[in-house]
Protein backbone atom coordinates (compact mmCIF):
# COMPACT_ATOMS: atom_id res chain seq x y z
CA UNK A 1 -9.72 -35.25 5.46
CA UNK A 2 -10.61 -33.12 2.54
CA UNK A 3 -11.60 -29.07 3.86
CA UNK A 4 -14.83 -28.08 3.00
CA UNK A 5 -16.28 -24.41 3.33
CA UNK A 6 -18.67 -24.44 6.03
CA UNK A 7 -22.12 -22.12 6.43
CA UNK A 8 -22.28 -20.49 9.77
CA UNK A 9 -25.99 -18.76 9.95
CA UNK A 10 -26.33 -16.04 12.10
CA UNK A 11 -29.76 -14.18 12.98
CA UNK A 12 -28.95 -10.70 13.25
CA UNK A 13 -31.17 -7.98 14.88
CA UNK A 14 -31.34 -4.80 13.53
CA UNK A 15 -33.99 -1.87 15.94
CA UNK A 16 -37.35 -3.97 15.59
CA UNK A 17 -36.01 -6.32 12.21
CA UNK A 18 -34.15 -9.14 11.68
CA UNK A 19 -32.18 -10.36 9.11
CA UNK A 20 -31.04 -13.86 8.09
CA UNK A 21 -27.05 -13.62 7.09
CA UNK A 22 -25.11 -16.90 5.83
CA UNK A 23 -21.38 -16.32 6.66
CA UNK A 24 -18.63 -18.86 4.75
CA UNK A 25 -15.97 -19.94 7.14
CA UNK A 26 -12.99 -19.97 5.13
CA UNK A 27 -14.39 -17.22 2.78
CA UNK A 28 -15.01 -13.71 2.20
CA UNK A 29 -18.34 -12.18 2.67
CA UNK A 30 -18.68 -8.69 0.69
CA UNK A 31 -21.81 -6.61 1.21
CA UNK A 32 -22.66 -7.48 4.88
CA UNK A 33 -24.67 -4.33 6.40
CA UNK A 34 -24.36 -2.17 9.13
CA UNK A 35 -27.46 -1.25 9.83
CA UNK A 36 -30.94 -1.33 7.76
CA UNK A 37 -30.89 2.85 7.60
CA UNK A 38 -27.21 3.25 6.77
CA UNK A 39 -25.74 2.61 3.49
CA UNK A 40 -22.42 1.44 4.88
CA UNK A 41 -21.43 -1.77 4.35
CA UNK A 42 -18.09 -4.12 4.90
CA UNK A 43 -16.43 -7.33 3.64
CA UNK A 44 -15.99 -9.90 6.37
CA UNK A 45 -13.72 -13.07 6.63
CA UNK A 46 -13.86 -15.71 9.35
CA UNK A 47 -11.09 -18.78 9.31
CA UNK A 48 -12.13 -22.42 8.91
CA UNK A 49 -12.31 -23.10 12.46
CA UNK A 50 -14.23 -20.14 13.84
CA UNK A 51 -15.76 -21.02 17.04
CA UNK A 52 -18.21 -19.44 18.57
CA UNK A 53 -17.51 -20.62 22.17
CA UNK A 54 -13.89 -18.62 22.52
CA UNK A 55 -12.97 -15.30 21.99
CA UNK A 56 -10.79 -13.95 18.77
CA UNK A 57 -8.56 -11.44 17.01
CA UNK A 58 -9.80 -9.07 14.42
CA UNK A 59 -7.95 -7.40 11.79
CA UNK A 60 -9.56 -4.23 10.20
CA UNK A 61 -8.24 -3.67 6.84
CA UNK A 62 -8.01 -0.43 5.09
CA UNK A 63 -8.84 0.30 1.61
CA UNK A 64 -9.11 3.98 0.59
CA UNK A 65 -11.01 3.49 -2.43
CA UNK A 66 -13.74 1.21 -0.72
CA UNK A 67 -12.29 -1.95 -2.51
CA UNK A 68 -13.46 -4.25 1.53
CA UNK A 69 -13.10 -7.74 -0.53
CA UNK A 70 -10.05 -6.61 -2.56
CA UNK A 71 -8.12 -5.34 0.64
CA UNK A 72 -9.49 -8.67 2.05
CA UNK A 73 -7.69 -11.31 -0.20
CA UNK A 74 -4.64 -9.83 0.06
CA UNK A 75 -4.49 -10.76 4.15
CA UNK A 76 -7.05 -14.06 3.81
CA UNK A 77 -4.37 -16.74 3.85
CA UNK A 78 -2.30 -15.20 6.54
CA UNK A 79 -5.19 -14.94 8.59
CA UNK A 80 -6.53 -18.62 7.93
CA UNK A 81 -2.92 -19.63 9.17
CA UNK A 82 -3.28 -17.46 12.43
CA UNK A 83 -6.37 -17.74 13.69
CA UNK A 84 -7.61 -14.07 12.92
CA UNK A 85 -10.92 -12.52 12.03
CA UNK A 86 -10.98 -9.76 9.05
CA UNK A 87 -13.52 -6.59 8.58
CA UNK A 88 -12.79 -3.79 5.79
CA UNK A 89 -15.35 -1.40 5.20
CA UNK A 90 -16.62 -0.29 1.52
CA UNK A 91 -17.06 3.51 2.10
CA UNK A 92 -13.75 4.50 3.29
CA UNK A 93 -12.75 6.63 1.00
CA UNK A 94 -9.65 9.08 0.34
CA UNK A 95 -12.32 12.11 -0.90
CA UNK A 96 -13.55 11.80 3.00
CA UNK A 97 -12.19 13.75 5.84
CA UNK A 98 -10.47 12.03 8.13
CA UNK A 99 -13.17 12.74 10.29
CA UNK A 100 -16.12 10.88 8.33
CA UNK A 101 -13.93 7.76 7.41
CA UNK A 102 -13.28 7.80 11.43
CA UNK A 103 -17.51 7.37 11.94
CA UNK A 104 -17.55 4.99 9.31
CA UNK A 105 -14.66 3.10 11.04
CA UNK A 106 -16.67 3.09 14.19
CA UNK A 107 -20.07 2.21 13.35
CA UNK A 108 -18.04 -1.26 11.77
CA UNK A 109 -16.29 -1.88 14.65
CA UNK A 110 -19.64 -1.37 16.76
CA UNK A 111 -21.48 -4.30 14.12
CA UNK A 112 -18.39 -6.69 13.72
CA UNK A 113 -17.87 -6.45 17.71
CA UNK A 114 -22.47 -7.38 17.96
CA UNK A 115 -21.69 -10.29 15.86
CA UNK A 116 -19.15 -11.93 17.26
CA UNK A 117 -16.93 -12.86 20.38
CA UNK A 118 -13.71 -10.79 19.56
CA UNK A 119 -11.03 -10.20 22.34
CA UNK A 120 -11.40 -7.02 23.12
CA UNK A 121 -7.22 -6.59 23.62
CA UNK A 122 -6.05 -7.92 20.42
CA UNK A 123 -8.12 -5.50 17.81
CA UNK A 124 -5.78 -4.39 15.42
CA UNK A 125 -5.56 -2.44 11.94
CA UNK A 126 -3.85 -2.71 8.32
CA UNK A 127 -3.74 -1.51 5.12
CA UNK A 128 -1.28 -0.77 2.40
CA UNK A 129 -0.06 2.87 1.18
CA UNK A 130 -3.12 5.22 1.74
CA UNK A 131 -4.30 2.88 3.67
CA UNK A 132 -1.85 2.08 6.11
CA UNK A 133 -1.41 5.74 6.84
CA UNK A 134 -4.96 6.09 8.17
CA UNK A 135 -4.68 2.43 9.63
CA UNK A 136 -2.00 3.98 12.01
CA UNK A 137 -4.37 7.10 12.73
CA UNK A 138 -7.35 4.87 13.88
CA UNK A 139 -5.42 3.87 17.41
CA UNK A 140 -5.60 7.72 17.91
CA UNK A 141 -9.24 7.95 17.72
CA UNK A 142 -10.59 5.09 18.75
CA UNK A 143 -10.25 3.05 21.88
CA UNK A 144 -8.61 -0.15 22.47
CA UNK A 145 -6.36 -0.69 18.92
CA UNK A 146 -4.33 -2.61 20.16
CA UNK A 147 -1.79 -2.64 16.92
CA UNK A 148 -1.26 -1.62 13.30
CA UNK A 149 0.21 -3.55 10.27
CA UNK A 150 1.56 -0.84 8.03
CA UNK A 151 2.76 -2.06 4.48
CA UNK A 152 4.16 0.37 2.03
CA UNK A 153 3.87 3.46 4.36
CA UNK A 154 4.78 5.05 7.53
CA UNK A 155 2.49 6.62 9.76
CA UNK A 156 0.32 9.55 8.92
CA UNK A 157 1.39 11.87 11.45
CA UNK A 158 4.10 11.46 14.35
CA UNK A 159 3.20 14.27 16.20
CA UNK A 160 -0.26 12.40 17.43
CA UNK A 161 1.47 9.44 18.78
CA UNK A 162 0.96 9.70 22.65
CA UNK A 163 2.70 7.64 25.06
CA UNK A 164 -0.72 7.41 26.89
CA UNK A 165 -2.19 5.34 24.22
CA UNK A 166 0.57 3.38 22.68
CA UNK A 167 -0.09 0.66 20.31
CA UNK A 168 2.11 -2.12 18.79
CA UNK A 169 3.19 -1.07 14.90
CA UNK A 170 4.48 -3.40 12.35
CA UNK A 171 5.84 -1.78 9.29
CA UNK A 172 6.51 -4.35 6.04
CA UNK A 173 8.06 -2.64 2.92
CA UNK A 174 10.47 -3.61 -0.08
CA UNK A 175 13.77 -2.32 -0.23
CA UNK A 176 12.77 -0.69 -3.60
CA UNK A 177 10.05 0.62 -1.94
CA UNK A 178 10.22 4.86 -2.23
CA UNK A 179 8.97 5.05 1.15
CA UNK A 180 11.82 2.02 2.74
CA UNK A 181 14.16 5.06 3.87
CA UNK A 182 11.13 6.84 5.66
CA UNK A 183 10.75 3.31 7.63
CA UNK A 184 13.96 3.12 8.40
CA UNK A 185 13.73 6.57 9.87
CA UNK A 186 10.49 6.13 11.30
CA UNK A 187 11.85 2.85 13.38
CA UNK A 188 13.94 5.31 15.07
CA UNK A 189 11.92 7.74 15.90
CA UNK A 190 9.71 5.19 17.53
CA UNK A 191 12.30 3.62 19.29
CA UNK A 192 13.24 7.14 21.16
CA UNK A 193 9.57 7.48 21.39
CA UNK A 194 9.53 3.91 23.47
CA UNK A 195 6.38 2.71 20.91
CA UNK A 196 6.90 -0.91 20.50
CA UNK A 197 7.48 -1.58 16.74
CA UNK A 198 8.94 -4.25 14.53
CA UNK A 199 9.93 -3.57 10.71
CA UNK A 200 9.82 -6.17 7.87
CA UNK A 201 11.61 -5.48 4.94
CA UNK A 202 11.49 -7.89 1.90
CA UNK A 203 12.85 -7.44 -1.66
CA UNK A 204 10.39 -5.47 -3.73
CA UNK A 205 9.08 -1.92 -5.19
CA UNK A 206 5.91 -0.42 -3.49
CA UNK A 207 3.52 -3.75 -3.76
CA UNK A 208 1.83 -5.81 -1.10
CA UNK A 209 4.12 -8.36 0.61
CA UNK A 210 3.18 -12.16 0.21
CA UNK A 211 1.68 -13.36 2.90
CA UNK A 212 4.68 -14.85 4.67
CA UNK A 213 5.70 -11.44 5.74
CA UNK A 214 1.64 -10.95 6.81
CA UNK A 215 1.74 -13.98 9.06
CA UNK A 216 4.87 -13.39 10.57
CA UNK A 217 3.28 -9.82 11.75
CA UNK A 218 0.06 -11.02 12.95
CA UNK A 219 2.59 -13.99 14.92
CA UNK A 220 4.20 -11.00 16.35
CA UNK A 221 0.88 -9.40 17.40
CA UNK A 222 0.29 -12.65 18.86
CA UNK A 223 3.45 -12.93 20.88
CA UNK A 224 2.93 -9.65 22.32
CA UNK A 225 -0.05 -10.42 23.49
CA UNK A 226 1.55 -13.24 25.35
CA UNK A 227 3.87 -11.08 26.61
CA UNK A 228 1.38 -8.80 27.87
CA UNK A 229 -0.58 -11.72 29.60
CA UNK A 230 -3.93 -10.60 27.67
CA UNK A 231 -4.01 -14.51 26.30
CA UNK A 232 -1.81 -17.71 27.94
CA UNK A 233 1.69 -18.66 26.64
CA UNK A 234 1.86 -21.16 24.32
CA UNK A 235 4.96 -22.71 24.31
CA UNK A 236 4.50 -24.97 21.15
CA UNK A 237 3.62 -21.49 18.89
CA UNK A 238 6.40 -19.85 20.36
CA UNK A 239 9.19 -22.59 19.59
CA UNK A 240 7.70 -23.16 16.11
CA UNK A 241 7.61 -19.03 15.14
CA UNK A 242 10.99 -19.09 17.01
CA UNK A 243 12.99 -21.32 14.53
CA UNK A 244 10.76 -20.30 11.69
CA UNK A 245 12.20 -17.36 12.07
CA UNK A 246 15.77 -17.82 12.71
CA UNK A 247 15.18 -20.14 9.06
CA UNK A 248 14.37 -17.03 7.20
CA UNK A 249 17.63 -15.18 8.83
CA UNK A 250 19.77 -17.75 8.12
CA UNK A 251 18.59 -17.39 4.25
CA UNK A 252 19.35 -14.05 3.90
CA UNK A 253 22.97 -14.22 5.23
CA UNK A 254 23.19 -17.06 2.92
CA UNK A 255 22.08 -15.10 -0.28
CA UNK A 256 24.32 -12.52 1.00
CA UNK A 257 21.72 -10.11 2.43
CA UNK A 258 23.16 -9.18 5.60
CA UNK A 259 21.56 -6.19 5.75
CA UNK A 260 17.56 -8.01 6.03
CA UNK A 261 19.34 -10.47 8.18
CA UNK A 262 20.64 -7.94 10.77
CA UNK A 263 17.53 -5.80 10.22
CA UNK A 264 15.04 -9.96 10.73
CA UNK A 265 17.11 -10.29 13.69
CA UNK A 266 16.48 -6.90 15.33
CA UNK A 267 13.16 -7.97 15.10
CA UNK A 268 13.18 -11.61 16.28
CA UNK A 269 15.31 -10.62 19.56
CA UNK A 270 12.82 -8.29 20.42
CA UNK A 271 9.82 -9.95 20.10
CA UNK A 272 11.13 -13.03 21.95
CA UNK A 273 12.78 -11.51 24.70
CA UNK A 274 10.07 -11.87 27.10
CA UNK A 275 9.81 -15.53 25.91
CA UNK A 276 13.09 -17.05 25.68
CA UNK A 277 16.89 -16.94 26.78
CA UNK A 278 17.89 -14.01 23.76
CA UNK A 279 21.93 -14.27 24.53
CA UNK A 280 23.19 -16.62 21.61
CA UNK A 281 21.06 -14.39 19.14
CA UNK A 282 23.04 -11.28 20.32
CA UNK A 283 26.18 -12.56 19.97
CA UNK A 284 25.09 -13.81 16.51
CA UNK A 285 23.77 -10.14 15.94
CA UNK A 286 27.31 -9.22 16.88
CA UNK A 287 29.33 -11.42 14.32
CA UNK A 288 27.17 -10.12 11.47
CA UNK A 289 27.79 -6.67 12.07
CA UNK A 290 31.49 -7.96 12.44
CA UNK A 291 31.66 -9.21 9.03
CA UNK A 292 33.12 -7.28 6.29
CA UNK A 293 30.35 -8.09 4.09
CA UNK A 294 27.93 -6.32 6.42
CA UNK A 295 30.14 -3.09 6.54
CA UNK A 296 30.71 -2.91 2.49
CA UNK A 297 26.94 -3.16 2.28
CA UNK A 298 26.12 -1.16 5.47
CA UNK A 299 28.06 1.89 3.96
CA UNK A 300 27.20 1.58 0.31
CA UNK A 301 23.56 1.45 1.13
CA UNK A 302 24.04 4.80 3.29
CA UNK A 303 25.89 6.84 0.71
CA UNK A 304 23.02 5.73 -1.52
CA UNK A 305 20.28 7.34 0.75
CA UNK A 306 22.59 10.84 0.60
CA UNK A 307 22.47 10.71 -2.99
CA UNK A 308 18.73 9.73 -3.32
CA UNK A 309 18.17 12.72 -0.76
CA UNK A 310 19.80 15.41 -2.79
CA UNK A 311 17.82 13.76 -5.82
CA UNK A 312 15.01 13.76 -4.19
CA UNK A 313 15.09 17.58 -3.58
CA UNK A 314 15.75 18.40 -6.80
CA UNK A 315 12.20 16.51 -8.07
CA UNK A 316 10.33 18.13 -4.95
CA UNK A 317 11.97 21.85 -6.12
CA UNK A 318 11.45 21.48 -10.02
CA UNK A 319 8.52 19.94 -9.59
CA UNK A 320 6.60 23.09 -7.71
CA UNK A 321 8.35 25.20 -10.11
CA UNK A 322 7.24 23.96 -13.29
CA UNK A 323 3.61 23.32 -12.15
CA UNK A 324 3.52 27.43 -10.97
CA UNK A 325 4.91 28.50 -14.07
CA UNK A 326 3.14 26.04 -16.80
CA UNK A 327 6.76 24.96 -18.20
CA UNK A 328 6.31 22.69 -20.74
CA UNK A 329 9.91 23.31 -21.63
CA UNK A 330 10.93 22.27 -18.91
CA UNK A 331 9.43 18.38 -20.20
CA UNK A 332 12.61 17.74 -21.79
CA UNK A 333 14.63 18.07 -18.39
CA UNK A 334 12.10 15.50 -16.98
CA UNK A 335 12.67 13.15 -19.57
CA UNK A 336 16.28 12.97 -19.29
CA UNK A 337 15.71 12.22 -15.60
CA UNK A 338 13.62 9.38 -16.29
CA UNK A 339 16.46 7.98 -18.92
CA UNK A 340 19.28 8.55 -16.07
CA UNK A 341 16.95 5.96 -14.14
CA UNK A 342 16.81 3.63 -16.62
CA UNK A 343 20.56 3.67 -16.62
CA UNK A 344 20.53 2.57 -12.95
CA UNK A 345 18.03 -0.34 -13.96
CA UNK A 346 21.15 -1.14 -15.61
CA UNK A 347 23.81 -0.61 -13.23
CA UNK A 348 26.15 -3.78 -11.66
CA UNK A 349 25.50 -2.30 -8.15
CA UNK A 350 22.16 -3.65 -6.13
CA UNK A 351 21.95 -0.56 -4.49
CA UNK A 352 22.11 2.01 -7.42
CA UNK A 353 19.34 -0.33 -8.88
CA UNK A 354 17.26 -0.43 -5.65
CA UNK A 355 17.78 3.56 -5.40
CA UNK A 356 16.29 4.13 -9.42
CA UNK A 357 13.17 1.99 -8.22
CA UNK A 358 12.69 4.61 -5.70
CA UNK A 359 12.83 7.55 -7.08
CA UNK A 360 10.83 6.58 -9.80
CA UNK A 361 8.17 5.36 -7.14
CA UNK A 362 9.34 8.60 -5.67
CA UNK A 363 8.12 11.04 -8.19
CA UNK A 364 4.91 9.36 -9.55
CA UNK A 365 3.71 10.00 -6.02
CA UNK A 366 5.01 13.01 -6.21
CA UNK A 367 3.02 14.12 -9.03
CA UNK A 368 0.03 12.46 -7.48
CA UNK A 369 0.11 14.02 -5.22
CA UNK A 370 -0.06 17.52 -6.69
CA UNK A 371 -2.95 16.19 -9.29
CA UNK A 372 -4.91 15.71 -6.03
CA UNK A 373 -4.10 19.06 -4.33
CA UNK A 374 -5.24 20.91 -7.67
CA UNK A 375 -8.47 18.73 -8.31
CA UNK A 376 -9.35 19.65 -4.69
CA UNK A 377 -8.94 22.92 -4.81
CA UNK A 378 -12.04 25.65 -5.72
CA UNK A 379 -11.04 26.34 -8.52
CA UNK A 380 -9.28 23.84 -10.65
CA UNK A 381 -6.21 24.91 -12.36
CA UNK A 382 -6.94 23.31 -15.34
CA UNK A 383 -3.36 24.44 -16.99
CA UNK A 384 -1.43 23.28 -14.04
CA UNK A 385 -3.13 19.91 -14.26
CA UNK A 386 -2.60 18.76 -18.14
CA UNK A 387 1.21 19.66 -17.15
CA UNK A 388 1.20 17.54 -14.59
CA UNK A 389 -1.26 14.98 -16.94
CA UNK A 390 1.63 15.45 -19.62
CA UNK A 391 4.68 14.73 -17.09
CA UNK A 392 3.03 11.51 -15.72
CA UNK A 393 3.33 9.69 -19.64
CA UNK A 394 6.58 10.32 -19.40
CA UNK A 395 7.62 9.39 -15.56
CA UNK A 396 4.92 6.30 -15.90
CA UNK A 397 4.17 6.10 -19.63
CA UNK A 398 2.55 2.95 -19.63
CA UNK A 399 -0.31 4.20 -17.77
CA UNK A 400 -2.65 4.86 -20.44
CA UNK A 401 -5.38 6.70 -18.74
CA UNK A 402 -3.53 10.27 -18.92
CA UNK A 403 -3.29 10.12 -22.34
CA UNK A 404 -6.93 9.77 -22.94
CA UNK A 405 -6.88 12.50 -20.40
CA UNK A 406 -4.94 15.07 -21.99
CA UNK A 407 -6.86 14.07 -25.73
CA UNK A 408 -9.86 14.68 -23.88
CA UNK A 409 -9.02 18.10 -22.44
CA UNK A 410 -7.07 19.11 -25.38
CA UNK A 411 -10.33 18.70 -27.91
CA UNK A 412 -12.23 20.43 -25.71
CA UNK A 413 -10.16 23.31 -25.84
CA UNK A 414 -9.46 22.42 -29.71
CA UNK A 415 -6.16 22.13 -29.50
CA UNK A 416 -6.19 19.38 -31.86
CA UNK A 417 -2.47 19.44 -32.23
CA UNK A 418 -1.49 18.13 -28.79
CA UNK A 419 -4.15 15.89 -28.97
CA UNK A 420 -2.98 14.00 -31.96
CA UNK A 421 0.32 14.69 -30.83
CA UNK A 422 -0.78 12.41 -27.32
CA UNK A 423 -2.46 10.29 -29.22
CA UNK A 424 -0.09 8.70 -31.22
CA UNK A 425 2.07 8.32 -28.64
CA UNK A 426 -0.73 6.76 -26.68
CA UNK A 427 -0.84 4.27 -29.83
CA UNK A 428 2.81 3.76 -30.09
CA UNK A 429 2.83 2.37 -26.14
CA UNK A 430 0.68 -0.28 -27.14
CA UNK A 431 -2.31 1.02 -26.41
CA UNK A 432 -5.50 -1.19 -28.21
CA UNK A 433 -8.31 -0.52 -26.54
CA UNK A 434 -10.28 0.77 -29.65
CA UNK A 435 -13.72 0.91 -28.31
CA UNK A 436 -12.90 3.26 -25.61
CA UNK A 437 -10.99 5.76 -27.96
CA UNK A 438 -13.93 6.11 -29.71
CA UNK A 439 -16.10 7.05 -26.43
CA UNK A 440 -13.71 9.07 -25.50
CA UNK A 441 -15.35 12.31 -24.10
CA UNK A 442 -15.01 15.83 -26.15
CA UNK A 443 -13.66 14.11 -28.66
CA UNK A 444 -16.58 13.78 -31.65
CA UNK A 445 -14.99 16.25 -34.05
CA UNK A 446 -11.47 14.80 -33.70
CA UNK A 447 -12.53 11.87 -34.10
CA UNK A 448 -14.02 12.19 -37.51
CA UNK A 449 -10.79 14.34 -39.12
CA UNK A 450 -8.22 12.08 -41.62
CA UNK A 451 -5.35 12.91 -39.45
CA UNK A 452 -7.30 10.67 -36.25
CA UNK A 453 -8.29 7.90 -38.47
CA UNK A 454 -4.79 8.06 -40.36
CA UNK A 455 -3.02 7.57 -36.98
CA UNK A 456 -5.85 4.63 -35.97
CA UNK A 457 -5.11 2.95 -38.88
CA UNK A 458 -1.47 2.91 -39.15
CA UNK A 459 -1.35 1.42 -35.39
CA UNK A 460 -4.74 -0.42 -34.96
CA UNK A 461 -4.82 -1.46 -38.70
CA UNK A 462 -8.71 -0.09 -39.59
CA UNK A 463 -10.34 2.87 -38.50
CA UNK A 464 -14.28 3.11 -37.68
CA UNK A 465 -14.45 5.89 -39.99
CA UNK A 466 -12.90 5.64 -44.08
CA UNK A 467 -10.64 8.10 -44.65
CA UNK A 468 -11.66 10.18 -47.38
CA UNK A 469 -8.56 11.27 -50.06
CA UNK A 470 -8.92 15.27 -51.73
């Protein structure tokens, strides 16, 4: 039978107004308000078979640029598989204190919970980076979350975590991932803290996992809430998630990943212990860690994260130091760093070439970091922030936009030099967009000398304006 989209119509009431709101089942509603007098509003997604008549689970995703219907399709087909309703707002926003994106996150919970039957012990959060981290805040500050589904980031802030309201956290990051040491750490730390928590790790930099990874942690939200008796057992999911599981850690041992496989398995006994007889997947735990395979790997992988440490600190230290003291000499040093990680790009060893992935994730979020200290402060350190402009083309020099930004700044402080200077290197990267150049702000009376046009021409092939010989 061929799926069609449906059209549920709901009748909304809103003080003394109503409003008439079509929702898709099976698609994602953007623009959906939260009240007539508030501007907020949210991107919703209800699976094929929503039904009215039963209550469901409800997934609030976190974007922390507003981006609800982005943040949206990247969990959609998990949570058509698994039976799960979606929310994100659009005004959560990084620029926000904690404490206004925490009243936004309220007032949608308040609307999505008017509109529709949710289960009021299976309401969970997600995001990815940014928004993970304030995913795994929301449980602290508002009532009854039961879980989080943190990719690409650890939580925001250990030290809130209370025993007294514990909720269920399921990390999923790459391996190349610049924050996959912090969640190995951080599964520790939870462990002695007794929070229940799974970790997924897949192979990949800092990106959103596929949605494998996403089903298989809303399946284990779903199995603890078995466990906890908040919904029946269903012995048919269980057996199926069981040996769909057990597939994907038979895979990795097979492509010689013992390390994911020990790590899957971790997982796997704990979330079916309460269902199922556990013994035969210890003793399989046990021969892994047995093999010699596992140990090579095991130890390599650890003298990696020493090295990456002591690299790490060197960034962090450098880093603090150059921005203070505006030293531009100090580029050079930076750029060498950057070639040393190209080497390990290069290197026979998986680990060496999984470390250079994350430091080089490592200090472009470094350096982000800092830009967004110094454009927050009072007073803008304007100096401090084309340095750090200036470093970011050459630890991520394909991302054009701090180019135009240091052209930009540079002409307005006429300092055509550097800005030439940028932008030819801008132009040498592969950078086309000639339209945008030219509407680049502060830039009219560059634009118009022979040595901008020369430089346009030679890479773009014509200039807007002719270039006039003396």
């Amino acid at each position: 039978m061929k799926r069609f989209l449906l059209f549920l119509s709901l009748v909304m009431a809103f003080g003394s107004h109503a409003q008439q709101l079509a929702l898709k089942k099976g698609a994602i509603t953007d623009g959906i308000k939260v009240h007539d007098t508030i501007a907020d509003t949210f991107a919703l997604y209800l699976p094929a078979n929503f039904d009215a008549s039963k209550k469901w689970p409800v997934i609030f995703v976190y974007d922390m640029e507003g981006r609800g219907k982005q943040a949206l399709s990247m969990f959609a087909s998990a949570a058509e598989e698994e039976d799960y309703i979606l929310a994100a707002s659009n005004n959560i926003r990084d620029s926000l204190s904690i404490a206004q994106n925490i009243m936004i996150s309220t007032r949608m919970f308040k609307k999505v919970s008017s509109m529709f039957p949710l289960h009021k012990k299976r309401v969970y959060t997600a995001g990815f980076s940014n928004g993970a981290r304030f995913a795994s805040l929301v449980p602290t500050f508002v009532k009854n979350v039961q879980g989080v589904i943190s990719c690409g980031a650890t939580v925001a802030n250990t030290e809130v975590l209370s025993s007294k309201r514990p909720f269920q956290f399921i990390g999923i990051v790459g391996n190349s991932d610049f924050n996959y040491p912090e969640m190995l750490a951080l599964e520790k730390t939870l462990n002695k803290l007794r929070f229940p928590n799974q970790l997924l790790v897949f192979e990949g930099e800092h990106q959103w996992p596929n949605h494998e990874y996403l089903s298989m942690a809303m399946e284990f939200l779903t199995l603890a809430s078995m466990a906890k008796g908040d919904i029946p057992n269903n012995s048919a999911f269980i057996k199926e998630v069981y040996e769909k599981g057990l597939v994907a850690v038979n895979n990795w041992v097979t492509s010689q990943k013992p390390l994911i496989a020990n790590g899957l398995l971790d997982e796997i006994i704990d979330v079916f212990r309460p269902h199922l007889n556990i013994d035969s997947l210890i003793n399989n735990k046990k021969i892994l860690k047995r093999s010699k395979l596992f140990k090579v790997q095991n130890r390599d992988q650890n003298a990696i994260f020493f090295k990456e440490i002591l690299i790490k600190e060197d960034y962090t230290y450098y880093l603090e130091e150059d921005v203070l003291t505006y030293n531009y000499n100090n580029l050079g040093w930076w750029n060498y760093q950057m070639d040393e990680l190209k080497k390990l790009d290069k290197s026979a060893k998986v680990f060496e070439r999984q470390m250079g992935k994350r430091l080089r994730g490592y200090v472009n979020a470094l350096i982000e970091d800092n830009i967004d200290i110094i454009r927050a402060e009072s007073n803008v350190d304007q100096e401090a922030l084309i340095f750090l402009w200036m470093l970011k083309t050459i630890t991520d020099p394909y991302d054009f936009s701090y180019y135009l930004k240091i052209i930009s700044e540079s002409s307005k402080m006429e300092d055509y030099g550097t800005a030439l200077f940028y932008l030819e290197e801008l132009l040498k990267k592969g950078y086309q967009n000639k339209k945008e150049l030219y509407n680049l702000q502060n830039t009219a009376l560059l634009r118009i000398t022979p040595q901008f046009n020369d430089i346009v021409e030679k890479y773009l092939k014509e200039a807007r304006y002719d270039i006039i010989d003396e």
